[in-house]
Protein backbone atom coordinates (compact mmCIF):
# COMPACT_ATOMS: atom_id res chain seq x y z
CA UNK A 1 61.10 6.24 -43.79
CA UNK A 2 62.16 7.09 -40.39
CA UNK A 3 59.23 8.52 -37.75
CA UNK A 4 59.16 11.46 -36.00
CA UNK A 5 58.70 10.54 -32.04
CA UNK A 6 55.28 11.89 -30.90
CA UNK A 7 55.59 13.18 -27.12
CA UNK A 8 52.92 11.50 -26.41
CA UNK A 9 53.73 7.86 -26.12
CA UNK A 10 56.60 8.16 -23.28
CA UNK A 11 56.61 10.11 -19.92
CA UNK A 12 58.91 12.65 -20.33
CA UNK A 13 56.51 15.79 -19.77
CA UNK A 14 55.43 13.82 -16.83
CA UNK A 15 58.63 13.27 -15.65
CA UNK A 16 59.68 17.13 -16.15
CA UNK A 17 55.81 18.04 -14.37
CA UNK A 18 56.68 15.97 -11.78
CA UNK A 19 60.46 17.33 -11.27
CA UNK A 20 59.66 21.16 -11.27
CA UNK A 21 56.38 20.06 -8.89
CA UNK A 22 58.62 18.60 -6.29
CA UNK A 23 60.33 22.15 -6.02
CA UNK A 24 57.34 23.63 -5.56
CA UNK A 25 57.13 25.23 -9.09
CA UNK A 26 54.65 25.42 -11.22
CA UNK A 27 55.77 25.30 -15.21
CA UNK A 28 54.00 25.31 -18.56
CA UNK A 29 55.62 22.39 -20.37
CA UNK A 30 55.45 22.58 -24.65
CA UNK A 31 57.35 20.89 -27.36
CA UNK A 32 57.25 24.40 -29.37
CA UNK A 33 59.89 26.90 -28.24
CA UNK A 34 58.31 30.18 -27.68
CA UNK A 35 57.54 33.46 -29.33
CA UNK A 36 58.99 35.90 -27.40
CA UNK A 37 61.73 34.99 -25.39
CA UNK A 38 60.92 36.26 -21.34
CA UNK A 39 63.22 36.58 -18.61
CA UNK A 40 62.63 33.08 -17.61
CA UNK A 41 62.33 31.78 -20.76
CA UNK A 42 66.12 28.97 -21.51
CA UNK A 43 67.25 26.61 -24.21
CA UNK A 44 64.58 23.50 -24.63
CA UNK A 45 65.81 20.03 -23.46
CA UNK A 46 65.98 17.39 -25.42
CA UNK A 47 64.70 14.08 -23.77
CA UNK A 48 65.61 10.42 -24.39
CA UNK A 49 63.20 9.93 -27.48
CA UNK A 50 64.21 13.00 -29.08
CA UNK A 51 61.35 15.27 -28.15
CA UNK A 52 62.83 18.94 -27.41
CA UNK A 53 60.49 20.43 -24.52
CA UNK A 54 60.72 24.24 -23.01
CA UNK A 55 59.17 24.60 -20.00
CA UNK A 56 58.89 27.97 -18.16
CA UNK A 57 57.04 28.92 -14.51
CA UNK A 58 52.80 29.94 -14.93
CA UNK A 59 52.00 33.39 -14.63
CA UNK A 60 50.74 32.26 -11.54
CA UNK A 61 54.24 31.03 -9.85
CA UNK A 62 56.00 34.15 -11.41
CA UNK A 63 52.88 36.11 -9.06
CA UNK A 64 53.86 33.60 -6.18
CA UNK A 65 57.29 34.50 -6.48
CA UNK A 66 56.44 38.07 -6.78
CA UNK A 67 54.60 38.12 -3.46
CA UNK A 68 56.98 35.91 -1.57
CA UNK A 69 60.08 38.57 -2.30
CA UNK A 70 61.69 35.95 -4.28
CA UNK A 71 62.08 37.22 -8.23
């Protein structure tokens, strides 16, 4: 019986986290796709060890961006 990869035994969420946070943007990170689909919202990415993430910016950066003139 094959096994379903858990996301929590690698560093792949770390690895995205730490991607995003080098450009300075700040992202929720999930292995379920979404509800509602937002203007920010893509496709997930699938990593190495089969996990699928989606990962879209915090309320917070969205505000950040907001206030800096940038979205």
């Amino acid at each position: 019986m094959a096994t379903v990869p858990d996301a929590f035994t690698h560093e792949c969420e770390n690895d995205l986290r730490r991607m995003w946070a080098e450009r300075d943007i700040e992202v929720t990170i999930t292995t379920v796709p979404p509800i509602v689909a937002g203007p920010y919202t893509t496709d997930g990415m699938r990593c190495p060890h089969g996990i699928t993430y989606w990962f879209e910016p915090t309320g917070e950066q969205i505000a950040k961006w907001v206030r800096n003139g940038v979205a």
